[in-house]
C-alpha atoms as a PDB file:
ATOM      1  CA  UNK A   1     -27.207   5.639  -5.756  1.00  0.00           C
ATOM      2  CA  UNK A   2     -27.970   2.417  -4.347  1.00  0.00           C
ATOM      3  CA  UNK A   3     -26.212  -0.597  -4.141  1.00  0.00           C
ATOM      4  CA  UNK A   4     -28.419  -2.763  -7.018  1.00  0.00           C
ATOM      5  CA  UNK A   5     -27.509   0.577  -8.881  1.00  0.00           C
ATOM      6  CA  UNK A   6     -24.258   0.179  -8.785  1.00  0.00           C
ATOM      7  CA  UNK A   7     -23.837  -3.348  -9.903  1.00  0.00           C
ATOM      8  CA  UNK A   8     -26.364  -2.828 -12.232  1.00  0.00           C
ATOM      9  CA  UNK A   9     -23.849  -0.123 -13.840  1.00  0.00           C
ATOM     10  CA  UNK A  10     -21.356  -2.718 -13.491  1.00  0.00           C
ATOM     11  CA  UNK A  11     -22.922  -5.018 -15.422  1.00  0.00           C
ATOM     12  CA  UNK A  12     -23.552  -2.596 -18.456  1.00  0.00           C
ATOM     13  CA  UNK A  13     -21.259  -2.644 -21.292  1.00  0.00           C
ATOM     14  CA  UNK A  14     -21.384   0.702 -21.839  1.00  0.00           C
ATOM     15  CA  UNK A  15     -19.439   1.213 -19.124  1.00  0.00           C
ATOM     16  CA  UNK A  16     -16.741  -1.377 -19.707  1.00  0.00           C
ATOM     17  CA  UNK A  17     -14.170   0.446 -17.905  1.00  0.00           C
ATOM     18  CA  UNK A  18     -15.780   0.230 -14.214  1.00  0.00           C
ATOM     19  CA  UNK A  19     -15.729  -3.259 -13.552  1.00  0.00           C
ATOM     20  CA  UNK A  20     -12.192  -2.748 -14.807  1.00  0.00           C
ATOM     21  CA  UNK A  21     -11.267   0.047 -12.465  1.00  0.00           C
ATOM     22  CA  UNK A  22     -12.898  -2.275  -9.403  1.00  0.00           C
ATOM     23  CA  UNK A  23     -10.754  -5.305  -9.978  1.00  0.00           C
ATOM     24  CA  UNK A  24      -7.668  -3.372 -10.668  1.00  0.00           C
ATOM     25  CA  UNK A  25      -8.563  -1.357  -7.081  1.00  0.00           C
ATOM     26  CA  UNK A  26      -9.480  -4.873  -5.227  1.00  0.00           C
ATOM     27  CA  UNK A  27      -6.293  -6.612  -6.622  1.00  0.00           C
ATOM     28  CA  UNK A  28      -3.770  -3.804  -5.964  1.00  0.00           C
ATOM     29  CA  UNK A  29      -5.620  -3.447  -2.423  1.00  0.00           C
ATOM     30  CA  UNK A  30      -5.293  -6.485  -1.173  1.00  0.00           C
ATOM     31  CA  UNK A  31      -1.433  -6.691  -2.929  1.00  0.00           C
ATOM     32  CA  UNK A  32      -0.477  -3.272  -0.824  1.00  0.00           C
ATOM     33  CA  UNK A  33      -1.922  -4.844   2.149  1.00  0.00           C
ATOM     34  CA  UNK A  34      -0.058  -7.778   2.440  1.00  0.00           C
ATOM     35  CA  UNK A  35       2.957  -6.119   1.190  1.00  0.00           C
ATOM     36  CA  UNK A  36       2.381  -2.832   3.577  1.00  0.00           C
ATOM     37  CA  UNK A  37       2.637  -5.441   6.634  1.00  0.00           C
ATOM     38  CA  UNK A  38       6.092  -5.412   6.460  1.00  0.00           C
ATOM     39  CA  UNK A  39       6.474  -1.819   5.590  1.00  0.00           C
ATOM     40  CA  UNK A  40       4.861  -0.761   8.550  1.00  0.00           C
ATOM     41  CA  UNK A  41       6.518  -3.926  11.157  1.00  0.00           C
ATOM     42  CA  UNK A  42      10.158  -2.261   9.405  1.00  0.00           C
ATOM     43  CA  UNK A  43       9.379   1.019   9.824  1.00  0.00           C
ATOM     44  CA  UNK A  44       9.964   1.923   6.387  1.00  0.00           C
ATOM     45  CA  UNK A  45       6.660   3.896   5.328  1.00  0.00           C
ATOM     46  CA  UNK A  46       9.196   6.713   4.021  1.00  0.00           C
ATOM     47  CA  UNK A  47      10.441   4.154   1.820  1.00  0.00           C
ATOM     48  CA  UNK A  48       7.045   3.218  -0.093  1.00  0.00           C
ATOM     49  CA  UNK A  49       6.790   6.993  -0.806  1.00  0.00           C
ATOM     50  CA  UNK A  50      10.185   7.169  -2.218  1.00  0.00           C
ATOM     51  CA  UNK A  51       9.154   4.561  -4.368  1.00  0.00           C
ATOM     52  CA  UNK A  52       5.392   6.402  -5.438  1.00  0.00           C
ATOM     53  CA  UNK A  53       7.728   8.773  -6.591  1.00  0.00           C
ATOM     54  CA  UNK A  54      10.346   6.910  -7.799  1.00  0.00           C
ATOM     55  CA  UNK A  55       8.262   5.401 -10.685  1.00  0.00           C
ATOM     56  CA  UNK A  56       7.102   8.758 -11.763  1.00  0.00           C
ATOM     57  CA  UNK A  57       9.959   9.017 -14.365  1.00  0.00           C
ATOM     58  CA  UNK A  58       9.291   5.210 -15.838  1.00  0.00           C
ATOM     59  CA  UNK A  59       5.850   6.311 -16.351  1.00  0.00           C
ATOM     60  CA  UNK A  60       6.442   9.174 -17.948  1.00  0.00           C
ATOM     61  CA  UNK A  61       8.697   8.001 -20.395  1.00  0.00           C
ATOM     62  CA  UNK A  62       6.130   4.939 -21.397  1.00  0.00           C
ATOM     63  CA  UNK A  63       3.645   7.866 -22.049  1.00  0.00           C
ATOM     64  CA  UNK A  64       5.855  10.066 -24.153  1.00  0.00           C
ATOM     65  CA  UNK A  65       6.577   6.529 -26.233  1.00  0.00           C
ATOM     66  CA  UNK A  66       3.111   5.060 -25.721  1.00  0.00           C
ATOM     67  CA  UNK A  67       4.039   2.608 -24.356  1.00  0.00           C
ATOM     68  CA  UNK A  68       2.752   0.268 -20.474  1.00  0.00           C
ATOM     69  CA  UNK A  69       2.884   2.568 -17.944  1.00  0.00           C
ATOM     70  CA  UNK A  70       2.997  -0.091 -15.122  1.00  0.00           C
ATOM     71  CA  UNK A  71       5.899  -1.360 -17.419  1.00  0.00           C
ATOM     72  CA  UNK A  72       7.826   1.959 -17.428  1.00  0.00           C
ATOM     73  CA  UNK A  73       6.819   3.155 -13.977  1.00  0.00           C
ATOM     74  CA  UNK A  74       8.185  -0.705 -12.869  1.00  0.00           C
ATOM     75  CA  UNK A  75      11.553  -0.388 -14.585  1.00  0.00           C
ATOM     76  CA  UNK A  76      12.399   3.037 -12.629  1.00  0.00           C
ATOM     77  CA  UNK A  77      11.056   1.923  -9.275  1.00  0.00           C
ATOM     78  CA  UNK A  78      13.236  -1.007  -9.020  1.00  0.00           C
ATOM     79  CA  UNK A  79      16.213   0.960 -10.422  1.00  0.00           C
ATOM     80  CA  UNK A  80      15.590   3.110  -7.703  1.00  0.00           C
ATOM     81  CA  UNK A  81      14.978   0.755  -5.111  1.00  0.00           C
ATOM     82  CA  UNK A  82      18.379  -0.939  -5.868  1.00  0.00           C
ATOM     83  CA  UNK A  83      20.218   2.413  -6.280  1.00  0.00           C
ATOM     84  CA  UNK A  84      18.676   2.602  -2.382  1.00  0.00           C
ATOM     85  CA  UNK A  85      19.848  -0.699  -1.313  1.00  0.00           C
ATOM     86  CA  UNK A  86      23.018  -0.222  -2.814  1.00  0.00           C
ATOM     87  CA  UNK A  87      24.387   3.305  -1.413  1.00  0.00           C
ATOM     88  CA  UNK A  88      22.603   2.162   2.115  1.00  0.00           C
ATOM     89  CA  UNK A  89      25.377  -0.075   2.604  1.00  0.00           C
ATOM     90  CA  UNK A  90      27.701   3.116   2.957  1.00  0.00           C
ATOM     91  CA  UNK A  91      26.561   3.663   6.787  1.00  0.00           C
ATOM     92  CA  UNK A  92      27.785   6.943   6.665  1.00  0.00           C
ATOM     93  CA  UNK A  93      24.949   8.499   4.930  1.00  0.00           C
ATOM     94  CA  UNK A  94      21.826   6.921   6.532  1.00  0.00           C
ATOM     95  CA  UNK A  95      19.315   5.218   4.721  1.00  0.00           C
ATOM     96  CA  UNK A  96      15.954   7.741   4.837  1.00  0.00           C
ATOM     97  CA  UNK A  97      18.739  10.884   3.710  1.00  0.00           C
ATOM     98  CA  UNK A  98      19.556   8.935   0.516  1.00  0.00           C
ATOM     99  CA  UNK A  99      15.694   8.053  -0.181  1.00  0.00           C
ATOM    100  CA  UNK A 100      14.884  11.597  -0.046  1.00  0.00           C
ATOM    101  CA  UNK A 101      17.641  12.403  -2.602  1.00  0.00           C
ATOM    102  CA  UNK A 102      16.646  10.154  -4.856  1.00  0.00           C
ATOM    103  CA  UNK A 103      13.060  11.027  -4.686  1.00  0.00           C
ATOM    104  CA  UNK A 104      13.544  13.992  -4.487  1.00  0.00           C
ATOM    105  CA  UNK A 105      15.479  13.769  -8.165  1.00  0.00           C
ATOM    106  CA  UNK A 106      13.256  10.688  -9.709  1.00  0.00           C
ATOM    107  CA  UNK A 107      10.109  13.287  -9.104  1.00  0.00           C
ATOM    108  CA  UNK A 108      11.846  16.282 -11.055  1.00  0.00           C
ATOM    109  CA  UNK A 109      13.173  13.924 -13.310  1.00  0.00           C
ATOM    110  CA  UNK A 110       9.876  12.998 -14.685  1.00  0.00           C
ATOM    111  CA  UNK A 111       8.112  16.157 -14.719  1.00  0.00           C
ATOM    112  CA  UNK A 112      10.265  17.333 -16.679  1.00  0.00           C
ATOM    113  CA  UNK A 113      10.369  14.133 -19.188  1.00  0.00           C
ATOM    114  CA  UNK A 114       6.295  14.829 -19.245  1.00  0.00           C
ATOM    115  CA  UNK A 115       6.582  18.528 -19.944  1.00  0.00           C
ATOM    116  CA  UNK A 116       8.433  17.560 -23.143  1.00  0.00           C
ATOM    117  CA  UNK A 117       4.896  15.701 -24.442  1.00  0.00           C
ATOM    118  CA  UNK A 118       1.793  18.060 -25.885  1.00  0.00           C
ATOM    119  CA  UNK A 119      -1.030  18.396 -23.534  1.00  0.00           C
ATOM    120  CA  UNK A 120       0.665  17.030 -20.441  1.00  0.00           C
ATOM    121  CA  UNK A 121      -0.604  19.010 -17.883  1.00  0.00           C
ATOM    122  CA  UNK A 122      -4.101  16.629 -18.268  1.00  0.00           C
ATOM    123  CA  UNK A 123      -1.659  13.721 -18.098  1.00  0.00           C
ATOM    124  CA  UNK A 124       0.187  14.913 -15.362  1.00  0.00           C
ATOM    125  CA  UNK A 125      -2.805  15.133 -12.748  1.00  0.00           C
ATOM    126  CA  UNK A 126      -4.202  11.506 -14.453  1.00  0.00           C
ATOM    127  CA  UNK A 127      -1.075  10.423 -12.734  1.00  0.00           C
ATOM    128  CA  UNK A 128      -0.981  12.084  -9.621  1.00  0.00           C
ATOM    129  CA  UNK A 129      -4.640  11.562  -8.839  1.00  0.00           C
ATOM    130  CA  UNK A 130      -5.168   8.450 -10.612  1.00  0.00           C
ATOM    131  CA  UNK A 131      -7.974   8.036 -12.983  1.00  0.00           C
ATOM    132  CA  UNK A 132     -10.405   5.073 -13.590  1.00  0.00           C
ATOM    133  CA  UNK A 133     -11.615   5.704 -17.413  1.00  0.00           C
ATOM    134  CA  UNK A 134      -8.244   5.284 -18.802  1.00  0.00           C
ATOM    135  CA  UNK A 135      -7.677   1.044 -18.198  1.00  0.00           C
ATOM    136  CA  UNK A 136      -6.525  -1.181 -21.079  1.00  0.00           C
ATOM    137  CA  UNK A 137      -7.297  -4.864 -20.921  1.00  0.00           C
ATOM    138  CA  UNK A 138      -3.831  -5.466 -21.245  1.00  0.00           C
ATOM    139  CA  UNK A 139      -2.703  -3.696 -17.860  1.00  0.00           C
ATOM    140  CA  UNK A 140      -5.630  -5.308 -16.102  1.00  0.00           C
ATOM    141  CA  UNK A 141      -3.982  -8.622 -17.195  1.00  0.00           C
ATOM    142  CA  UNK A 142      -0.762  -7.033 -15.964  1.00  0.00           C
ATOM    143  CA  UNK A 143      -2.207  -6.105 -13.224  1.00  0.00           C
ATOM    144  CA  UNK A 144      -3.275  -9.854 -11.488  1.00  0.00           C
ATOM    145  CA  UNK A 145      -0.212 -11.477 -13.282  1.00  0.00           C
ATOM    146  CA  UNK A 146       2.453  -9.094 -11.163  1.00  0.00           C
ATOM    147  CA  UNK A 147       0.106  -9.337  -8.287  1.00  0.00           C
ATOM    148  CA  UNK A 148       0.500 -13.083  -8.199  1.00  0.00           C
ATOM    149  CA  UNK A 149       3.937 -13.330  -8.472  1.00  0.00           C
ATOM    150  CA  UNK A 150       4.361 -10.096  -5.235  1.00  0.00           C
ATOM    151  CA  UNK A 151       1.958 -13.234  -3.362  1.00  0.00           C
ATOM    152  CA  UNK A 152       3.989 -15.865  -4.607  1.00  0.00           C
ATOM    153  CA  UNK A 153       7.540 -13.868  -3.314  1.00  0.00           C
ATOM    154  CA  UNK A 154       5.634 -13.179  -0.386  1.00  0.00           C
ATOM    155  CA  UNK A 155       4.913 -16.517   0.319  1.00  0.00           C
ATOM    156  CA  UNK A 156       8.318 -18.075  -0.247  1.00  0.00           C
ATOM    157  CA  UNK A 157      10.841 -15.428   1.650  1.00  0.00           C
ATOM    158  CA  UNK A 158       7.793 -14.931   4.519  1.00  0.00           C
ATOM    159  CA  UNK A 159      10.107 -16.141   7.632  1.00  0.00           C
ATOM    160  CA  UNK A 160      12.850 -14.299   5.931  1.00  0.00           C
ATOM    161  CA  UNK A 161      11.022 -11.065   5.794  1.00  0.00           C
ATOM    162  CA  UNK A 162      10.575 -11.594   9.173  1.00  0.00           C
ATOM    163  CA  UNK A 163      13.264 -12.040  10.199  1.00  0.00           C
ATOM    164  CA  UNK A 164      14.931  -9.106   8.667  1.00  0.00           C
ATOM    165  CA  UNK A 165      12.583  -6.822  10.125  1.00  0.00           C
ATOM    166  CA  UNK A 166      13.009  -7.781  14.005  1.00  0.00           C
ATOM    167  CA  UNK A 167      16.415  -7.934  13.502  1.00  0.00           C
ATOM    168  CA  UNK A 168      18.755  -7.257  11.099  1.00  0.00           C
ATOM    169  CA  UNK A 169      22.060  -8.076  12.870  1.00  0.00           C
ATOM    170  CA  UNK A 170      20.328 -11.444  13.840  1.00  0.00           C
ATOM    171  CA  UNK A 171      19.261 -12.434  10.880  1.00  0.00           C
ATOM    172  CA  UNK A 172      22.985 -11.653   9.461  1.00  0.00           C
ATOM    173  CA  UNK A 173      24.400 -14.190  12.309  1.00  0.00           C
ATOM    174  CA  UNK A 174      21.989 -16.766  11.086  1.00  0.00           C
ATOM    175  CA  UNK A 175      23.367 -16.541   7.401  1.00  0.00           C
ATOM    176  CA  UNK A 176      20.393 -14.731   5.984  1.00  0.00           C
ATOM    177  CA  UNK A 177      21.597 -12.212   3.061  1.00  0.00           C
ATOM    178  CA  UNK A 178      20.211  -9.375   4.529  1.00  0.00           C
ATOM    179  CA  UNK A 179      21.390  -7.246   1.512  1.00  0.00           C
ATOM    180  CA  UNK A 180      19.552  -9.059  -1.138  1.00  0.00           C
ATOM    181  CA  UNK A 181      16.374  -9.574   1.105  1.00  0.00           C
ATOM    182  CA  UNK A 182      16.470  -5.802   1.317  1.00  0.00           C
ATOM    183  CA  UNK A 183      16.730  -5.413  -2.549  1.00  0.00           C
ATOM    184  CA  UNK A 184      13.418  -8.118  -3.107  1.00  0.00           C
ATOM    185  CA  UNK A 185      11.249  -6.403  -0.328  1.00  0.00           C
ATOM    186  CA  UNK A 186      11.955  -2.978  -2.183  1.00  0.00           C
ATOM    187  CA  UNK A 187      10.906  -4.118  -5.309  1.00  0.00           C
ATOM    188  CA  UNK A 188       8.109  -6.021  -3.824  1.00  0.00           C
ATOM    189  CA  UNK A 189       7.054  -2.314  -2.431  1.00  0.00           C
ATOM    190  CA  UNK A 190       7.711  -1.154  -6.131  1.00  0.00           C
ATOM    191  CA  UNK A 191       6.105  -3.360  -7.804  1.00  0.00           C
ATOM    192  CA  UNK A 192       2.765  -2.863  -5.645  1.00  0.00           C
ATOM    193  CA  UNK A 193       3.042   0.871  -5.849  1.00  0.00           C
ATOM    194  CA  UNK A 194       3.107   0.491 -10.206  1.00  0.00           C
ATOM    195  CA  UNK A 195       0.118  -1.954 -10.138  1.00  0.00           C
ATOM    196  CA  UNK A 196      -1.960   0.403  -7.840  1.00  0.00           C
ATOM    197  CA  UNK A 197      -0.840   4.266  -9.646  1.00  0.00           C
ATOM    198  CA  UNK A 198      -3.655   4.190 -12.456  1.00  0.00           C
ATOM    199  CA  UNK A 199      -6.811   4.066 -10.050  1.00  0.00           C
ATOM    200  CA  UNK A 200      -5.489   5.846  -6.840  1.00  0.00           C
ATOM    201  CA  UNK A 201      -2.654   8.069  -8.427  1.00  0.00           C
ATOM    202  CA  UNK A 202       1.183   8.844  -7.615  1.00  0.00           C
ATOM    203  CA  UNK A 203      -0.106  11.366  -4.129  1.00  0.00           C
ATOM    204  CA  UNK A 204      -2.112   8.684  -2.702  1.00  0.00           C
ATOM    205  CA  UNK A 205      -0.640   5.185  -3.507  1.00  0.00           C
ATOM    206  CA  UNK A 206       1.147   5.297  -0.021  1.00  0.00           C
ATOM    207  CA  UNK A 207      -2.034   5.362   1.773  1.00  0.00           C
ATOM    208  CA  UNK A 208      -2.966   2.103   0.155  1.00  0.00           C
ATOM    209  CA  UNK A 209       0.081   0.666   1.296  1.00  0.00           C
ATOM    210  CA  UNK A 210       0.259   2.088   5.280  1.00  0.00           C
ATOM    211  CA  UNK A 211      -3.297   2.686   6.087  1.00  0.00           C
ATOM    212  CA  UNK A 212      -4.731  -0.890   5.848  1.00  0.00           C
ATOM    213  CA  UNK A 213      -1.845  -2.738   7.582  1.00  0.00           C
ATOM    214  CA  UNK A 214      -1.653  -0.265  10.055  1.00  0.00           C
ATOM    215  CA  UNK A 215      -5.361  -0.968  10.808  1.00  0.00           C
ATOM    216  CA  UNK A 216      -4.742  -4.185  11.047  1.00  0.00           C
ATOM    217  CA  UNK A 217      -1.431  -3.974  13.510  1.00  0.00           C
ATOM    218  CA  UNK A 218      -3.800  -2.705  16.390  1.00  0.00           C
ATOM    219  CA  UNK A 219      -6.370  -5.618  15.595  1.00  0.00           C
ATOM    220  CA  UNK A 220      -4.108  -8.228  16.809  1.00  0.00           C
ATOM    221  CA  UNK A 221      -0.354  -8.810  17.495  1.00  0.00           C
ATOM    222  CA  UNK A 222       0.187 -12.061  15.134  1.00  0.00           C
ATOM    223  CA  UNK A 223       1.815 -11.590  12.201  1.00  0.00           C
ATOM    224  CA  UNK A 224       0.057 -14.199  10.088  1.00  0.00           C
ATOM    225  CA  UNK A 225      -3.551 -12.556  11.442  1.00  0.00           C
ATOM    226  CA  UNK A 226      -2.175  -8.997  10.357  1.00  0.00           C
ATOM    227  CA  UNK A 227      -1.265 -10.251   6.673  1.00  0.00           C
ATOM    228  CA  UNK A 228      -4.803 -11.954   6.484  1.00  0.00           C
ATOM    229  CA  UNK A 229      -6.484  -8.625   7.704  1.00  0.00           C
ATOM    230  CA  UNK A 230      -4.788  -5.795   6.012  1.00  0.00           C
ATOM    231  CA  UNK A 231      -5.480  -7.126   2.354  1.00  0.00           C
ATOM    232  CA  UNK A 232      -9.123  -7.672   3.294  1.00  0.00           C
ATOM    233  CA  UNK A 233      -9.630  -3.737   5.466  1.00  0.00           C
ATOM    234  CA  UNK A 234      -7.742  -2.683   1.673  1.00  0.00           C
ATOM    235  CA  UNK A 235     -10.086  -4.962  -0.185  1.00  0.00           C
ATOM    236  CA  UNK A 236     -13.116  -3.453   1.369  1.00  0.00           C
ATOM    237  CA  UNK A 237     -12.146   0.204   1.168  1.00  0.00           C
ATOM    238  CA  UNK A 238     -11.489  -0.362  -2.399  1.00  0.00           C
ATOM    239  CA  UNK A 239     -15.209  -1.673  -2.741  1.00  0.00           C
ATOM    240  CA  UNK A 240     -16.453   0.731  -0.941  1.00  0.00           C
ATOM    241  CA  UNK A 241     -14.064   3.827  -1.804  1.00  0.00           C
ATOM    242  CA  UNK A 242     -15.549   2.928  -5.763  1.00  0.00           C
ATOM    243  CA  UNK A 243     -18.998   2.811  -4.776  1.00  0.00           C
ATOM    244  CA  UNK A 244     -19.452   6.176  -3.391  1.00  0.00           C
ATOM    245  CA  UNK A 245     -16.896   7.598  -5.757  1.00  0.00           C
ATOM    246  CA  UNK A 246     -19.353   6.402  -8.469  1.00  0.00           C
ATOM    247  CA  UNK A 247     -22.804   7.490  -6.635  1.00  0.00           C
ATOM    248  CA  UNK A 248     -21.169  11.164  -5.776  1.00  0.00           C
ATOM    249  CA  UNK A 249     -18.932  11.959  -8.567  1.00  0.00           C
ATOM    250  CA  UNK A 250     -16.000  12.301  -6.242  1.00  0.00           C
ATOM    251  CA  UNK A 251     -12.263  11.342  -7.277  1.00  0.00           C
ATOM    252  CA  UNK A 252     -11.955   7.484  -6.812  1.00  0.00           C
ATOM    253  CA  UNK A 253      -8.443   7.577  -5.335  1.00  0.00           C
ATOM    254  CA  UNK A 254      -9.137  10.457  -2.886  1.00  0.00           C
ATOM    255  CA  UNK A 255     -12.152   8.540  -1.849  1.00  0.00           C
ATOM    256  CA  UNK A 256     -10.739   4.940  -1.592  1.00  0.00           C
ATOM    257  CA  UNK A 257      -7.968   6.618   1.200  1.00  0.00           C
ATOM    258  CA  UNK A 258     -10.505   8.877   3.091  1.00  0.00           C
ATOM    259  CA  UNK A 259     -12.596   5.145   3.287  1.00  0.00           C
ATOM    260  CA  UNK A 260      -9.511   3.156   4.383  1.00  0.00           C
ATOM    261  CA  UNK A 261      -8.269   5.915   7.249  1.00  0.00           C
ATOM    262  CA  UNK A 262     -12.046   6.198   8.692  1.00  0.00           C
ATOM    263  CA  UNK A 263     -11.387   2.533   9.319  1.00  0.00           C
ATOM    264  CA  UNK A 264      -8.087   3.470  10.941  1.00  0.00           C
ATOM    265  CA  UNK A 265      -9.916   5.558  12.979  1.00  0.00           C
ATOM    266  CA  UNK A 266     -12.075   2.993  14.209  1.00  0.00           C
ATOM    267  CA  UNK A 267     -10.524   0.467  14.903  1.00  0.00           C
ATOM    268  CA  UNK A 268      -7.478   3.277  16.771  1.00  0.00           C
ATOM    269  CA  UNK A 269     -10.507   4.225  18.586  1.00  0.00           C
ATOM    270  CA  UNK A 270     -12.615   0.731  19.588  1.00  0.00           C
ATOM    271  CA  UNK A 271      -9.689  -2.259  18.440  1.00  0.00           C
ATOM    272  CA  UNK A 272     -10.625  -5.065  21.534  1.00  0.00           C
ATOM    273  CA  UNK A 273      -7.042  -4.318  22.895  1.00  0.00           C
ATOM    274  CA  UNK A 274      -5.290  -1.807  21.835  1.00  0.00           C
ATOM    275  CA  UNK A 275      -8.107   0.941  20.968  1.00  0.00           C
ATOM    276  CA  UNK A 276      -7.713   4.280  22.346  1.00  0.00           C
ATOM    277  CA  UNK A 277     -11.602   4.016  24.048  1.00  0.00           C
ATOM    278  CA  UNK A 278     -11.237   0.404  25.202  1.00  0.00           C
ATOM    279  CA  UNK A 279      -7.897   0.557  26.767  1.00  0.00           C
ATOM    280  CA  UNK A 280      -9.659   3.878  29.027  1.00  0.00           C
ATOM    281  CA  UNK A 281     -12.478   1.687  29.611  1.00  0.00           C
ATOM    282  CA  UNK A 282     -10.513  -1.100  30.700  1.00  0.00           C
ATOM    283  CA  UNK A 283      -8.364   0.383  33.678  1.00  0.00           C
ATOM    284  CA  UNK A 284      -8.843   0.054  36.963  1.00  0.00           C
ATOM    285  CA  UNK A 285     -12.304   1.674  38.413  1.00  0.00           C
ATOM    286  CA  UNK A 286     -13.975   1.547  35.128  1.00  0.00           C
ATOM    287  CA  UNK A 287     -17.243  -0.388  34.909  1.00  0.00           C
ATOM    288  CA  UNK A 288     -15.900  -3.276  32.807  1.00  0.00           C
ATOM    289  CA  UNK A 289     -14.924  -5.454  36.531  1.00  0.00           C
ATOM    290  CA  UNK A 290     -17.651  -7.097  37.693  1.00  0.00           C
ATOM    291  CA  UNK A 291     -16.195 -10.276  38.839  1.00  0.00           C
ATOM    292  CA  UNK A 292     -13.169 -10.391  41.437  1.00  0.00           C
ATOM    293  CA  UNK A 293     -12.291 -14.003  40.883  1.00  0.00           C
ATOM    294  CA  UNK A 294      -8.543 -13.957  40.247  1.00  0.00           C
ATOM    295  CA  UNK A 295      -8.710 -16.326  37.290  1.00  0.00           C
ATOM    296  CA  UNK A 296     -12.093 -14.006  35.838  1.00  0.00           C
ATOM    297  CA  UNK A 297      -9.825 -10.330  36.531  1.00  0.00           C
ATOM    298  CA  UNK A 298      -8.075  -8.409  33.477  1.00  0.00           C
ATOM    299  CA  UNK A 299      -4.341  -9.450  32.638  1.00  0.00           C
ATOM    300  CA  UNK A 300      -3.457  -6.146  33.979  1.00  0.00           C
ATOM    301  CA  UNK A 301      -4.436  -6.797  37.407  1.00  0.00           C
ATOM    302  CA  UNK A 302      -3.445 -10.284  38.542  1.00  0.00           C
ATOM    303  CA  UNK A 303      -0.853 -10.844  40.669  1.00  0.00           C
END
């Protein structure tokens, strides 16, 4: 299918639910990339997938009452996330043993809430795998309003993010709460896992929220560049992951990820400084040194 194909089937209204499933993919991209920045600068990538499983309960209860599943899946992430924060503090048990109990639990929890509800097996691998035929108009509304206020968070409590991510005992000496700031960056992770289950599913969400910003850490070491890049490498794969989804009848979330980690692979491979193939290229007796004027020689080699 070519691309004047493709937005020609956007365009039709006969197919109402694919521009739908495209800005709900875009919008919970670019919301998992800014939010996965400070997953992956934390080191907390085992938390988001606590989380993708955390809401798996939540969203099975909304469908067994027919009711929002971003709603539902929403509630049980965050009571999750503070059930997290909260028996964290006990340093005694560390923090990635207590996610895995309580994903471990939140997962069995709500399969079996879904096996209680006829013809839940088709259900159950909608929400695992995600599904792009099954959008209201009322969750894509959801959708950008939660996604603006994860920005708008984002925006406010940036330097204290930070700051609680290079260091926690710091940031405690300068008066930050770092408690609290824990509890808002795992419902910030929460609340971008919900928005993006429907067209990538429960498996895959946590690619959406590593994979980009991890891309983008080896692009550049500046923090504000990383947050401007990871949303747009998610935004893109989104696009793209859709597009041959639609033109090859392949699953949209599976394809979205496999799109986002070849451009991991890339840029691992050929990012200007910290690729796997430049940094080989750039030591010493490669072909890259042409010029032996001190102030024209790689970093590496000046005195």
């Amino acid at each position: 299918m070519s691309i004047w194909d493709f937005i020609t089937d956007l365009l039709n209204p006969d197919l109402a639910f694919l521009p739908k499933a495209l800005a709900i993919a875009v919008m919970s991209s670019v919301v998992c990339g800014v939010v996965g920045c400070y997953v992956v600068l934390r080191g907390m990538a085992f938390i988001g997938d606590a989380v993708a499983h955390a809401v798996f309960p939540g969203i099975a209860v909304a469908f067994v009452l027919q009711g929002s599943l971003v709603l539902g899946g929403a509630i049980a992430g965050i009571a999750t996330a503070l059930l997290i924060a909260v028996f964290s503090q006990n340093r005694r048990v560390k923090e990635d043993s207590l996610i895995g109990v309580f994903l471990v639990a939140a997962f069995a929890l709500g399969i079996v809430i879904i096996s209680q509800a006829p013809g839940y097996a088709g259900s159950l691998q909608q929400f695992l795998f995600g599904s792009i035929t099954g959008i209201p108009d009322r969750d894509l509304y959801l959708v950008g309003g939660v996604g603006l206020v994860i920005l708008g968070l984002v925006l406010a409590l940036h330097k204290e993010f930070v700051a609680v991510c290079l260091d926690r005992e710091m940031s405690r000496s300068m008066g930050l709460s770092v408690f609290w700031l824990d509890i808002v960056l795992y419902v910030l992770v929460t609340l971008a896992v919900v928005i993006s289950l429907q067209t990538i599913g429960n498996i895959l969400v946590l690619a959406l929220l590593i994979t980009p910003a991890a891309a983008a850490r080896l692009l550049t070491d500046r923090l504000g560049v990383m947050m401007l890049l990871a949303p747009m490498i998610g935004g893109v794969s989104a696009i793209v992951g859709l597009y041959l989804s639609w033109s090859y009848d392949t699953p949209v979330g599976g394809t979205i990820v496999l799109v986002a980690t070849a451009v991991f692979l890339t840029v691992w491979l050929f990012a200007p400084h910290h690729g796997l193939l430049t940094k080989r290229w750039r030591r010493p007796g490669g072909q890259q040194l042409t010029d032996n004027r001190p102030d024209r020689r790689p970093r590496w080699q000046r005195a």
